[in-house]
N, C-alpha and C. Protein backbone atom coordinates (compact mmCIF):
# COMPACT_ATOMS: atom_id res chain seq x y z
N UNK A 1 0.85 -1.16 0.00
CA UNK A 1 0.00 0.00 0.00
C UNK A 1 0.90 1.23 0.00
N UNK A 2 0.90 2.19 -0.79
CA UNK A 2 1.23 3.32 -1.21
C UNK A 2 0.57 4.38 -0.26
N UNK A 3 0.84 5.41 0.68
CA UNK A 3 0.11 6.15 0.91
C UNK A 3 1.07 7.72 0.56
N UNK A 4 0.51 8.81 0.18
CA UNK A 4 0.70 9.58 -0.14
C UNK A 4 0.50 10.99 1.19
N UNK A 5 1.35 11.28 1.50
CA UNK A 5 1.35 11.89 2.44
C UNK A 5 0.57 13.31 2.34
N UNK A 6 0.56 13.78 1.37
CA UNK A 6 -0.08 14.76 0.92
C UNK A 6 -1.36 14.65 0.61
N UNK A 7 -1.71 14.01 0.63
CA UNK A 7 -3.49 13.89 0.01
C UNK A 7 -4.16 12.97 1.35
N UNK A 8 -3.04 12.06 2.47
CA UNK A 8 -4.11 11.31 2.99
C UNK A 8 -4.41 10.17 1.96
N UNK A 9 -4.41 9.92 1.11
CA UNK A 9 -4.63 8.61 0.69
C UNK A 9 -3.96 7.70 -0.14
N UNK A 10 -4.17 6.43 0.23
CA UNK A 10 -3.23 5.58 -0.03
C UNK A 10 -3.64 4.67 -1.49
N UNK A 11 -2.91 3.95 -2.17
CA UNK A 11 -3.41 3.30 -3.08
C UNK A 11 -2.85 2.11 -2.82
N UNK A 12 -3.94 1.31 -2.74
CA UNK A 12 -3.86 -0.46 -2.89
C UNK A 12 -3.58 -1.42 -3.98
N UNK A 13 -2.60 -2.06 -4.44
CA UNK A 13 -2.26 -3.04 -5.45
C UNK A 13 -2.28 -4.54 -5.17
N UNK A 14 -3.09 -4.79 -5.88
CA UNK A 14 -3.53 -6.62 -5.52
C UNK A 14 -1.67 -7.20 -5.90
N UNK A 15 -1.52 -7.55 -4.64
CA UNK A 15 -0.18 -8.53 -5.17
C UNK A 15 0.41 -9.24 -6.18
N UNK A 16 1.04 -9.45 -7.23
CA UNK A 16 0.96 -10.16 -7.84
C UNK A 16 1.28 -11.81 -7.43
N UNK A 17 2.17 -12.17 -6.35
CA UNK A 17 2.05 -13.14 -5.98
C UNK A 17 0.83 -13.92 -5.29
N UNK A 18 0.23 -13.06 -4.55
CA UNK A 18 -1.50 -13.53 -3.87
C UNK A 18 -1.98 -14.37 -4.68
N UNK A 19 -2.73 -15.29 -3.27
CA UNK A 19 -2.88 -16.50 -4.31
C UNK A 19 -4.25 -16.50 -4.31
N UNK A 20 -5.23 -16.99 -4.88
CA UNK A 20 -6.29 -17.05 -5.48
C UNK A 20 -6.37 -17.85 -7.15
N UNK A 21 -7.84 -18.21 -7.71
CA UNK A 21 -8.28 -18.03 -8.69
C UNK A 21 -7.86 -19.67 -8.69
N UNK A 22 -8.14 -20.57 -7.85
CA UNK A 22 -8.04 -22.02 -8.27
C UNK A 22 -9.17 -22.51 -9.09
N UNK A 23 -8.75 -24.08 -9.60
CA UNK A 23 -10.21 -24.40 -10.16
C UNK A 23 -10.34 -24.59 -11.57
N UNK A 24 -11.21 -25.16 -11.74
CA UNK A 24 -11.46 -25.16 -13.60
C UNK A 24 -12.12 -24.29 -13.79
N UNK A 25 -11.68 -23.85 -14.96
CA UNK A 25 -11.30 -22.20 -15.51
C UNK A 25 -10.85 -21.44 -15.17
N UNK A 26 -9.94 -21.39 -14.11
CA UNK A 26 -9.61 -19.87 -13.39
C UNK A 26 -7.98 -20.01 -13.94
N UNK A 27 -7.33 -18.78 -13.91
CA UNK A 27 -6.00 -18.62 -14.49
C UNK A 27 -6.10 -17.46 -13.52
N UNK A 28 -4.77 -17.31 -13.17
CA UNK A 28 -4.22 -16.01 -12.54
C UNK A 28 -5.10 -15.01 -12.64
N UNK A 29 -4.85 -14.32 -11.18
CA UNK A 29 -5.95 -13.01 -11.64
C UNK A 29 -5.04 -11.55 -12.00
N UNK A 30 -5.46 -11.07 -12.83
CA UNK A 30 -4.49 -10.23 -12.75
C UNK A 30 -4.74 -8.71 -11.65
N UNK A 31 -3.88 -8.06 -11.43
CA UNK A 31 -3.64 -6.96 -10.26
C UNK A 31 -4.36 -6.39 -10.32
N UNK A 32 -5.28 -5.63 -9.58
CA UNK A 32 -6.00 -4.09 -9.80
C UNK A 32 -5.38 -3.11 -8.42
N UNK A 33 -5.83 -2.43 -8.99
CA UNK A 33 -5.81 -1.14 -7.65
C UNK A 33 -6.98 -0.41 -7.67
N UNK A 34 -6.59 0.72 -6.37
CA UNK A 34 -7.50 1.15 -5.87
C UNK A 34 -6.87 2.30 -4.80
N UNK A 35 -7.76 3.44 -4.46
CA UNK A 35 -7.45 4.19 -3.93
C UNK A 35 -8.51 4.25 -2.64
N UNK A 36 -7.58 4.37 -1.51
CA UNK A 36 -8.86 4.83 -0.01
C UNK A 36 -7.86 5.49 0.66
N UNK A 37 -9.09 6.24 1.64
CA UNK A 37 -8.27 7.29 2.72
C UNK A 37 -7.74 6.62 3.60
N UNK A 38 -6.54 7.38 4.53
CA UNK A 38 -6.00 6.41 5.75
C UNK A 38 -7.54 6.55 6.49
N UNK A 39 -7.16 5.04 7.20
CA UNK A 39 -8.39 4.69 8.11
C UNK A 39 -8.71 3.54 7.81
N UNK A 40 -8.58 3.19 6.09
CA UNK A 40 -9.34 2.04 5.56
C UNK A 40 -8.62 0.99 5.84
N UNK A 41 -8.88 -0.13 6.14
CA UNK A 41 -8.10 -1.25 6.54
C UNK A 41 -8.56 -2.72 5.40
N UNK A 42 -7.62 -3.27 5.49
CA UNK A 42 -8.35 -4.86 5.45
C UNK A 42 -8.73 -5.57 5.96
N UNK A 43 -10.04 -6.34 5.70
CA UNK A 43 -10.52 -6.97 6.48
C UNK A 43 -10.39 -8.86 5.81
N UNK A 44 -10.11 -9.23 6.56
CA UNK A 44 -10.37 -11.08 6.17
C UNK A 44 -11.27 -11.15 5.34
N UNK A 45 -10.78 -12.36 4.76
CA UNK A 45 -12.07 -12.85 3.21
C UNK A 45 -12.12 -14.10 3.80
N UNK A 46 -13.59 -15.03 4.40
CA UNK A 46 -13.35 -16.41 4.68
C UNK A 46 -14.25 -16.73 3.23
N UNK A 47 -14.28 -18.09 2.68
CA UNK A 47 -14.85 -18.45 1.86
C UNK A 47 -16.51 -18.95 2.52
N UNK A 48 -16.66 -18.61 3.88
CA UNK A 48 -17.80 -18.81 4.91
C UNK A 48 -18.76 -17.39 4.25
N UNK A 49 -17.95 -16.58 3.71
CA UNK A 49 -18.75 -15.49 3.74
C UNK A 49 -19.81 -15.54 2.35
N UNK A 50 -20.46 -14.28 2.63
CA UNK A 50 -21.62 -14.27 1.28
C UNK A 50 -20.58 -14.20 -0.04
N UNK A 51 -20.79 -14.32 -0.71
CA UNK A 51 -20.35 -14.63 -2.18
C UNK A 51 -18.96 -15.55 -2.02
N UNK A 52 -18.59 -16.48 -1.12
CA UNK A 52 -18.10 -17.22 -1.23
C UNK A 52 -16.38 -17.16 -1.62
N UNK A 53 -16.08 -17.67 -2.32
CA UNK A 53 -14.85 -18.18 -3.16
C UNK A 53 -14.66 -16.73 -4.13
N UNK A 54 -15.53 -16.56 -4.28
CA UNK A 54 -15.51 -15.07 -5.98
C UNK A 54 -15.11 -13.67 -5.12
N UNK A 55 -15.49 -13.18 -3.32
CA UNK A 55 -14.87 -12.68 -2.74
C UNK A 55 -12.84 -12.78 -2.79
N UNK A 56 -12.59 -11.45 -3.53
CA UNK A 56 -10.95 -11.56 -3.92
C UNK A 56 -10.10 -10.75 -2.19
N UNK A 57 -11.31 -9.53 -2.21
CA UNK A 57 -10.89 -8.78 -1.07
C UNK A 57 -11.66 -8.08 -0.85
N UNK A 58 -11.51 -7.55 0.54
CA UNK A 58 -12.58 -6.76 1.42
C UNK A 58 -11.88 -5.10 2.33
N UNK A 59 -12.41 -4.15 2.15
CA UNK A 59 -11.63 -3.03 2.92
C UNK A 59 -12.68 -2.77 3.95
N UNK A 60 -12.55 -1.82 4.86
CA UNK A 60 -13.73 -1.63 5.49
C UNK A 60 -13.02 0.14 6.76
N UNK A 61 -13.81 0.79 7.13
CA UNK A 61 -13.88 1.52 7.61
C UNK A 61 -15.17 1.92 8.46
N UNK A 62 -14.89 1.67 10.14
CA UNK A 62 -16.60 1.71 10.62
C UNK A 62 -16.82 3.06 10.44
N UNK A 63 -16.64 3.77 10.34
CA UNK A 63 -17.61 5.39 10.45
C UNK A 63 -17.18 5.74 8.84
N UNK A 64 -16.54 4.90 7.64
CA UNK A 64 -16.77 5.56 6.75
C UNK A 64 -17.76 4.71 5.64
N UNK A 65 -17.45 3.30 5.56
CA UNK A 65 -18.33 2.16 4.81
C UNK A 65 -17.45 1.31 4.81
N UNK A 66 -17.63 0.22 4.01
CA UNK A 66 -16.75 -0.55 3.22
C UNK A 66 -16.89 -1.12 2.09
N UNK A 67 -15.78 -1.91 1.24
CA UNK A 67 -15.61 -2.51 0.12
C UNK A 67 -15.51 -3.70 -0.13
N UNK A 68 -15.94 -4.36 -1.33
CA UNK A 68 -15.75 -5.57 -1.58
C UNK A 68 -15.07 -6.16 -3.07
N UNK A 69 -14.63 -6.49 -3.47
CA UNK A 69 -14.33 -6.86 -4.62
C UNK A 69 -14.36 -8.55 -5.26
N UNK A 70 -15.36 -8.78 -5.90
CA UNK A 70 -15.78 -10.10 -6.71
C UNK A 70 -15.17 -10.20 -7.78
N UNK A 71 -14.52 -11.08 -7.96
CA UNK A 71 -13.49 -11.52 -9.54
C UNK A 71 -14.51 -13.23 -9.63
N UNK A 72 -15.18 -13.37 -10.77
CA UNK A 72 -15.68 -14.14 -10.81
C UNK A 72 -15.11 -14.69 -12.33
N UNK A 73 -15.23 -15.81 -12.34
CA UNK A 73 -14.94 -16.33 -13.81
C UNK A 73 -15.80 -16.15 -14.56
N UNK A 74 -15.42 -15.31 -16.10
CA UNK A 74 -16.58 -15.35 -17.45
C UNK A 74 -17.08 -16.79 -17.37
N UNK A 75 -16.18 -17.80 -17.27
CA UNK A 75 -16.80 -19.21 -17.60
C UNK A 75 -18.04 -19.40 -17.22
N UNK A 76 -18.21 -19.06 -16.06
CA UNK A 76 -19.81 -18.88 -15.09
C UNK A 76 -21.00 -18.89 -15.72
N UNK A 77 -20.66 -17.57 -16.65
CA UNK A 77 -22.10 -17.32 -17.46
C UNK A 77 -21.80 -17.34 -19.11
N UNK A 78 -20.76 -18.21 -19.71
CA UNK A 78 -20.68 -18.27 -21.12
C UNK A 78 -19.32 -18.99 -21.28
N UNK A 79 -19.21 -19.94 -21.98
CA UNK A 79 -18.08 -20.75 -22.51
C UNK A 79 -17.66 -20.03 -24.09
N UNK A 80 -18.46 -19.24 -24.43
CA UNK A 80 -17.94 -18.68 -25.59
C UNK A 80 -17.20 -17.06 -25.65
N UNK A 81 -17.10 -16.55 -24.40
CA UNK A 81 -16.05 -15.46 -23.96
C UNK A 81 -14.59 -15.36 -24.58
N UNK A 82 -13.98 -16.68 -24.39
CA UNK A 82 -12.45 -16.64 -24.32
C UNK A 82 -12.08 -16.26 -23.62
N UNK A 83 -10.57 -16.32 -23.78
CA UNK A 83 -9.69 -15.88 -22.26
C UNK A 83 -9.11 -14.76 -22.68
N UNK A 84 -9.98 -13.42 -23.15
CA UNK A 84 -9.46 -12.46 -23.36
C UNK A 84 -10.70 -11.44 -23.05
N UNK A 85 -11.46 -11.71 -22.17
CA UNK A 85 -12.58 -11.10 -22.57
C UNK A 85 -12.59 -9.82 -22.03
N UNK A 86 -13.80 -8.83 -22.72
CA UNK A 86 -13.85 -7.57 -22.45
C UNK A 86 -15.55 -7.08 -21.94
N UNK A 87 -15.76 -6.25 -21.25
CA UNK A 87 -16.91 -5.97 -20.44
C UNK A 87 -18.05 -5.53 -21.67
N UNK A 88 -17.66 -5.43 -22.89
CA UNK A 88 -18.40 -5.04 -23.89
C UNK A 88 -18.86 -6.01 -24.67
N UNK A 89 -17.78 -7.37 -24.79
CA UNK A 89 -18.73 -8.69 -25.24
C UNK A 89 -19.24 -9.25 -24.15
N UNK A 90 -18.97 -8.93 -22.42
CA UNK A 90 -20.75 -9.58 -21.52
C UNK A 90 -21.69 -9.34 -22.13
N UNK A 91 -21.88 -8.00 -22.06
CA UNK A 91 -22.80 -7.34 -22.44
C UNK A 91 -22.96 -5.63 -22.30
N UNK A 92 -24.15 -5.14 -22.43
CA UNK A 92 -24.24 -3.71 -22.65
C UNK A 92 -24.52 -3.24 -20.95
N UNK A 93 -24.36 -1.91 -20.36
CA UNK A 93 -24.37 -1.77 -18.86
C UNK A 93 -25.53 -2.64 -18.38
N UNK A 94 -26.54 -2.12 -18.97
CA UNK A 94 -28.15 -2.37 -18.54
C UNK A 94 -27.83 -4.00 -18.57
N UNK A 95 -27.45 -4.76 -19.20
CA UNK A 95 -27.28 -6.59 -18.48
C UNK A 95 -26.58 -6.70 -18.14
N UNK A 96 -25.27 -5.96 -17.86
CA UNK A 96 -24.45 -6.78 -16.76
C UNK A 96 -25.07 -6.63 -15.10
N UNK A 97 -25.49 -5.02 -14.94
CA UNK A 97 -25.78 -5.08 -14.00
C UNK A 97 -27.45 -5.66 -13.19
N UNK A 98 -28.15 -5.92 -14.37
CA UNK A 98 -29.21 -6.68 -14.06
C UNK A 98 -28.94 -8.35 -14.09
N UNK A 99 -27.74 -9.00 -14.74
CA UNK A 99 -26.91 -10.19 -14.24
C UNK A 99 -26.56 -10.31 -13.22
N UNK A 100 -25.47 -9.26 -12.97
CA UNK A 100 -24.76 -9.48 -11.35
C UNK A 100 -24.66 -8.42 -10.31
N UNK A 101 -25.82 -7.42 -10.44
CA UNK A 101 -26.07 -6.51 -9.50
C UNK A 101 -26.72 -6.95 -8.14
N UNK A 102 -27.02 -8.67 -8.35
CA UNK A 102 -27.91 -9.58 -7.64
C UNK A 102 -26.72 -10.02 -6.30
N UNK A 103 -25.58 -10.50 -7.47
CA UNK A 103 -24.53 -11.02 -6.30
C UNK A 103 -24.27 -9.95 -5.63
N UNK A 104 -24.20 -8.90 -6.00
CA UNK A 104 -23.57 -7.35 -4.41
C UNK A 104 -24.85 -7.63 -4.05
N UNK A 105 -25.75 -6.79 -4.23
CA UNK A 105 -26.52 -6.69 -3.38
C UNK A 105 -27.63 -7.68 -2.68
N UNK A 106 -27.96 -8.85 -2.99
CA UNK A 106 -27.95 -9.87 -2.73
C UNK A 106 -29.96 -10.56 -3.01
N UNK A 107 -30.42 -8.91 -4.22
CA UNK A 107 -31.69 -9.15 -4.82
C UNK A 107 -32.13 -8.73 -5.90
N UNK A 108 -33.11 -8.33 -6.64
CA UNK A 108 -32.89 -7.79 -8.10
C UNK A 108 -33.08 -6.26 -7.99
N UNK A 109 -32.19 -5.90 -8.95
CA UNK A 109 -31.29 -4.33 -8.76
C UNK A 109 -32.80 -3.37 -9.95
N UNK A 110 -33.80 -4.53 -10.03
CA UNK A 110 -34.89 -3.19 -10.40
C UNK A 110 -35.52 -2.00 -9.92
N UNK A 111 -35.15 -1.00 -10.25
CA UNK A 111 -35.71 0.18 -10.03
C UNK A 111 -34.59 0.49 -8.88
N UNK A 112 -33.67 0.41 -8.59
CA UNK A 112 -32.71 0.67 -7.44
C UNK A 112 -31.86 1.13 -8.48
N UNK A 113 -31.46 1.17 -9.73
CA UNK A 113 -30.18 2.03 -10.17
C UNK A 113 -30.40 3.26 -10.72
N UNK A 114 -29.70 3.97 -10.16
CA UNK A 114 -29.96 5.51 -10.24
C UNK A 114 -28.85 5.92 -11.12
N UNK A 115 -28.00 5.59 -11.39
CA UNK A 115 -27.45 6.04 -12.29
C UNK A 115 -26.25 4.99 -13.05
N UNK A 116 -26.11 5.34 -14.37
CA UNK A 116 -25.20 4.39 -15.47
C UNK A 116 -24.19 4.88 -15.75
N UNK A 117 -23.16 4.80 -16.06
CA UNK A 117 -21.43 5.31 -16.90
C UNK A 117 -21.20 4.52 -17.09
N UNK A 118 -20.24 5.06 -18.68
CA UNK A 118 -19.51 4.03 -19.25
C UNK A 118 -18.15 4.59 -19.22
N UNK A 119 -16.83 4.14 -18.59
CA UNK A 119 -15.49 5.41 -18.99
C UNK A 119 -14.88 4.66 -19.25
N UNK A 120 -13.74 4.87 -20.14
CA UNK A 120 -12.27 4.24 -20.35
C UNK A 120 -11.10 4.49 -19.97
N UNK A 121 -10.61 4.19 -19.36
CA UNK A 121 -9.36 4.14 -18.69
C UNK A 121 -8.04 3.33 -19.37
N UNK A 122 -7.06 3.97 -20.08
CA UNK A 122 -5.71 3.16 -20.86
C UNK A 122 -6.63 1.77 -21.57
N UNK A 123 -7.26 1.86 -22.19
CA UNK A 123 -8.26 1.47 -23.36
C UNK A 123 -9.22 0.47 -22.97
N UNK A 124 -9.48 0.33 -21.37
CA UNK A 124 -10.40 -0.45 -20.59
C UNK A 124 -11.30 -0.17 -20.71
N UNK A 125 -12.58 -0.69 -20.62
CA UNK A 125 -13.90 -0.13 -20.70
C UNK A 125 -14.44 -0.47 -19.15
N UNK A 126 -14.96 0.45 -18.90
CA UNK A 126 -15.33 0.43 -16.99
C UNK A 126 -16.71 0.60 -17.31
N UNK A 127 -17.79 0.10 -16.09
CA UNK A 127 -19.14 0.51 -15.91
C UNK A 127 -19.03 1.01 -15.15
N UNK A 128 -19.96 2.08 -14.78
CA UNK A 128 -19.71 2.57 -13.03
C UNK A 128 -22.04 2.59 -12.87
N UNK A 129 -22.26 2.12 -11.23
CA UNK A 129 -23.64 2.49 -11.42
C UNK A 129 -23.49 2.62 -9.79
N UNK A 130 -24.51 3.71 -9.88
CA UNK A 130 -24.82 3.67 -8.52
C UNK A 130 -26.76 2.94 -7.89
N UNK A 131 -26.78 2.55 -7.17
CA UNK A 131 -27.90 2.08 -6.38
C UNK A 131 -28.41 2.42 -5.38
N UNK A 132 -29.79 2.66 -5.21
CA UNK A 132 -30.16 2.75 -3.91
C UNK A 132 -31.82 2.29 -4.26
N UNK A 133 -32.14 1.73 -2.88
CA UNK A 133 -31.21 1.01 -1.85
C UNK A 133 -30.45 -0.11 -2.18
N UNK A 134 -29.67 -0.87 -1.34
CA UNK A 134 -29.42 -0.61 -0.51
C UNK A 134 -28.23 0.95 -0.88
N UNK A 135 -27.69 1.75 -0.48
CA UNK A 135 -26.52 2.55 -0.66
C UNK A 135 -25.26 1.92 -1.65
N UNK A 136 -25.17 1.89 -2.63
CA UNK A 136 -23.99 0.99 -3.34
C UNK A 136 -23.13 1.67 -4.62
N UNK A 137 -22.02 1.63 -4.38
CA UNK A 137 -21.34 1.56 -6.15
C UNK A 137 -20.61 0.79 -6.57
N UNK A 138 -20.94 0.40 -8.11
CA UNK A 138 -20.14 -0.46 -8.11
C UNK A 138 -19.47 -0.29 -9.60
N UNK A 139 -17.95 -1.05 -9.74
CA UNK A 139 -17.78 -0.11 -10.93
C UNK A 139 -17.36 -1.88 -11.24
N UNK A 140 -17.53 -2.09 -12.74
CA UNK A 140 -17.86 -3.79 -13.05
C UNK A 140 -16.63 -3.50 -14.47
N UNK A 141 -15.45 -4.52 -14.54
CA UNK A 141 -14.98 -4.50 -16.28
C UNK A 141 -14.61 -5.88 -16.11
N UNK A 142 -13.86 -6.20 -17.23
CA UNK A 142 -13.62 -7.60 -17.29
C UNK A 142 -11.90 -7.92 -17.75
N UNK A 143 -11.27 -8.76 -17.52
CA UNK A 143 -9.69 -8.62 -17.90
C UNK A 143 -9.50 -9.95 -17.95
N UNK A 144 -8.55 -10.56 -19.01
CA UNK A 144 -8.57 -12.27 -19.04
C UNK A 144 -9.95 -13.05 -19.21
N UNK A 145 -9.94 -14.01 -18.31
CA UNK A 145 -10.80 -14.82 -18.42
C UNK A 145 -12.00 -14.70 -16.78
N UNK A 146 -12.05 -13.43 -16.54
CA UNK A 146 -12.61 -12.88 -15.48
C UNK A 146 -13.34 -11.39 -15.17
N UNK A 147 -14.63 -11.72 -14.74
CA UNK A 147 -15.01 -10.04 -14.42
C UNK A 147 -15.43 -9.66 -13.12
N UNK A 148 -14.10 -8.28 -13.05
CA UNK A 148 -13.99 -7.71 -12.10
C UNK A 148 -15.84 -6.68 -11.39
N UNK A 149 -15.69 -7.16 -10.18
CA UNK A 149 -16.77 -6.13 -9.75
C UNK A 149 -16.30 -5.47 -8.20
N UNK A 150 -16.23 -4.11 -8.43
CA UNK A 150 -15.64 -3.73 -7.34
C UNK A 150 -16.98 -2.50 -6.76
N UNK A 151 -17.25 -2.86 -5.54
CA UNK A 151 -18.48 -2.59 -4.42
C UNK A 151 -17.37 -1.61 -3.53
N UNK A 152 -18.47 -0.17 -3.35
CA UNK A 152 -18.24 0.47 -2.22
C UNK A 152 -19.53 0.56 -1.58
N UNK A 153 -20.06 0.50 -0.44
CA UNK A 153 -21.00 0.60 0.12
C UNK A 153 -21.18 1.20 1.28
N UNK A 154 -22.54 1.53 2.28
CA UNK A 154 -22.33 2.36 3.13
C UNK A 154 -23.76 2.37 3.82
N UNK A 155 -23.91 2.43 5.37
CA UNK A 155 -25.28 2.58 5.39
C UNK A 155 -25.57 4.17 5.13
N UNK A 156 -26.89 4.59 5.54
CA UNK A 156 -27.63 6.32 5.37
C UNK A 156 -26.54 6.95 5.67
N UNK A 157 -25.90 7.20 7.28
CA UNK A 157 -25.43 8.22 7.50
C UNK A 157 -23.77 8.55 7.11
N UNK A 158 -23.33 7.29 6.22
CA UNK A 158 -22.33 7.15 6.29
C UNK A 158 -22.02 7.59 4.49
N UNK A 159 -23.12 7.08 4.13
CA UNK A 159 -23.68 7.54 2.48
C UNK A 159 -23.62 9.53 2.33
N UNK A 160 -24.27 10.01 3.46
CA UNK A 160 -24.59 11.44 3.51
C UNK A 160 -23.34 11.91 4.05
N UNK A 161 -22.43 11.45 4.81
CA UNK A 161 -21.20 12.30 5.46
C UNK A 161 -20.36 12.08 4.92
N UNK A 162 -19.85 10.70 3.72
CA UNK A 162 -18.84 10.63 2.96
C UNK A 162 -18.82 9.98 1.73
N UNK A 163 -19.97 10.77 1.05
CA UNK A 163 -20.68 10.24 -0.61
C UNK A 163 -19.01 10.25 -1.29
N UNK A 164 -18.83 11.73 -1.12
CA UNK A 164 -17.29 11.97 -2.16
C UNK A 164 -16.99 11.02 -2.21
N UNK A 165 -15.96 10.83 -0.91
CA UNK A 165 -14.84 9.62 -0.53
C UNK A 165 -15.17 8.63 -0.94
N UNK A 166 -15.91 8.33 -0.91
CA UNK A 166 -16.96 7.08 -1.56
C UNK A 166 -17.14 6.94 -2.95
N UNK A 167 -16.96 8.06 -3.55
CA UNK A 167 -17.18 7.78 -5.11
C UNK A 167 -15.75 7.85 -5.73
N UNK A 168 -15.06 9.05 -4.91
CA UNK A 168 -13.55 8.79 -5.23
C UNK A 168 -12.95 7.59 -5.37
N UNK A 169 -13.32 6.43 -4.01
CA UNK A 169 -12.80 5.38 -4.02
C UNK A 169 -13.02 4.51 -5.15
N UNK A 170 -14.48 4.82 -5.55
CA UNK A 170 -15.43 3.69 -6.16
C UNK A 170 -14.66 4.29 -7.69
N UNK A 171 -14.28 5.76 -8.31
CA UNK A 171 -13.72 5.88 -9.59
C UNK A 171 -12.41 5.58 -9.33
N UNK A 172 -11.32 5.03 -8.38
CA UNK A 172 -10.28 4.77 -8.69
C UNK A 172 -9.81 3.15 -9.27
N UNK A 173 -10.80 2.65 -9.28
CA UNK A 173 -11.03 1.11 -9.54
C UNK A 173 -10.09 0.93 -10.77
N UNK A 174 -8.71 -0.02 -11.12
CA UNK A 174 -8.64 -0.45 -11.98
C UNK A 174 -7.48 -1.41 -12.00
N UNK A 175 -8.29 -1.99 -12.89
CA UNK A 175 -7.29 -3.59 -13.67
C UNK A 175 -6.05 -2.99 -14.02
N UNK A 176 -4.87 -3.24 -13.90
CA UNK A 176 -3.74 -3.12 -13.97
C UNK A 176 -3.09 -3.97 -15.07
């Protein structure tokens, strides 16, 4: 973790040695990062938890929210992806996140998304959407043979006292 003394915030890089992504179909995952304020910590990933095994990592902050990040295999939902796939052959925003807006939040994301983006980043294609309820963002792309979904979340008062920080975190999302 990188922290920058001047700004207060640090940037997170998935290890490249960290191990993960066993199994048929899974291949290495590759790195992402991410940016949070000091405060944010890591928290344990058991495979006990909700989303299981596809949980890569978890941040968390009690008075600010926390994060989650799901790397799930394309294989999951299509054998005809390849191992190169991109968030634009899943599909268009409106089905990915009516696909897997279910696994964050843990029901169907109708009438809860308030807002859509599409941005590119060094020639990535990112989704970004926000939800409510429950309070959520999540910014979804795909790299290899895997798509990334990275969750910031928060209850009410934590949504209203640190939306920014929260969206800051949620636009620094990326595959490396």
């Amino acid at each position: 973790m990188i922290l920058s003394k001047k700004t207060g915030w640090r940037t997170y890089r998935r290890p490249d040695e960290k191990s993960g992504g066993h199994g048929v179909g899974w291949s290495p995952i590759i790195p992402y990062s991410f940016a949070v304020p000091e405060g944010w910590e890591e928290v344990p990933v058991s495979i006990a938890d909700l989303g299981g095994t596809e949980i890569d990592l978890r941040f968390a902050n009690s008075k600010e929210g926390r994060l989650f990040i799901i790397v799930a295999p394309v294989l999951r939902f299509s054998d005809t992806l390849g191992d190169d796939v991109t968030i634009e052959k899943i599909g268009p925003p409106e089905k990915v996140i009516s696909a897997f807006g279910p696994e964050v939040i843990g029901e169907n994301v109708e009438g809860k998304v308030l807002s859509m983006q599409v941005a590119e980043h060094m020639g990535r294609t990112y989704y970004q959407f926000e939800l409510e309820p429950p309070h959520v963002l999540i910014t979804a792309t795909a790299a290899g043979n895997r798509l990334y979904l990275f969750n910031v979340t928060a209850n009410g008062l934590q949504w209203k006292k640190h939306y920014n920080d929260l969206k800051r975190i949620s636009d620094s999302f990326r595959v490396v």
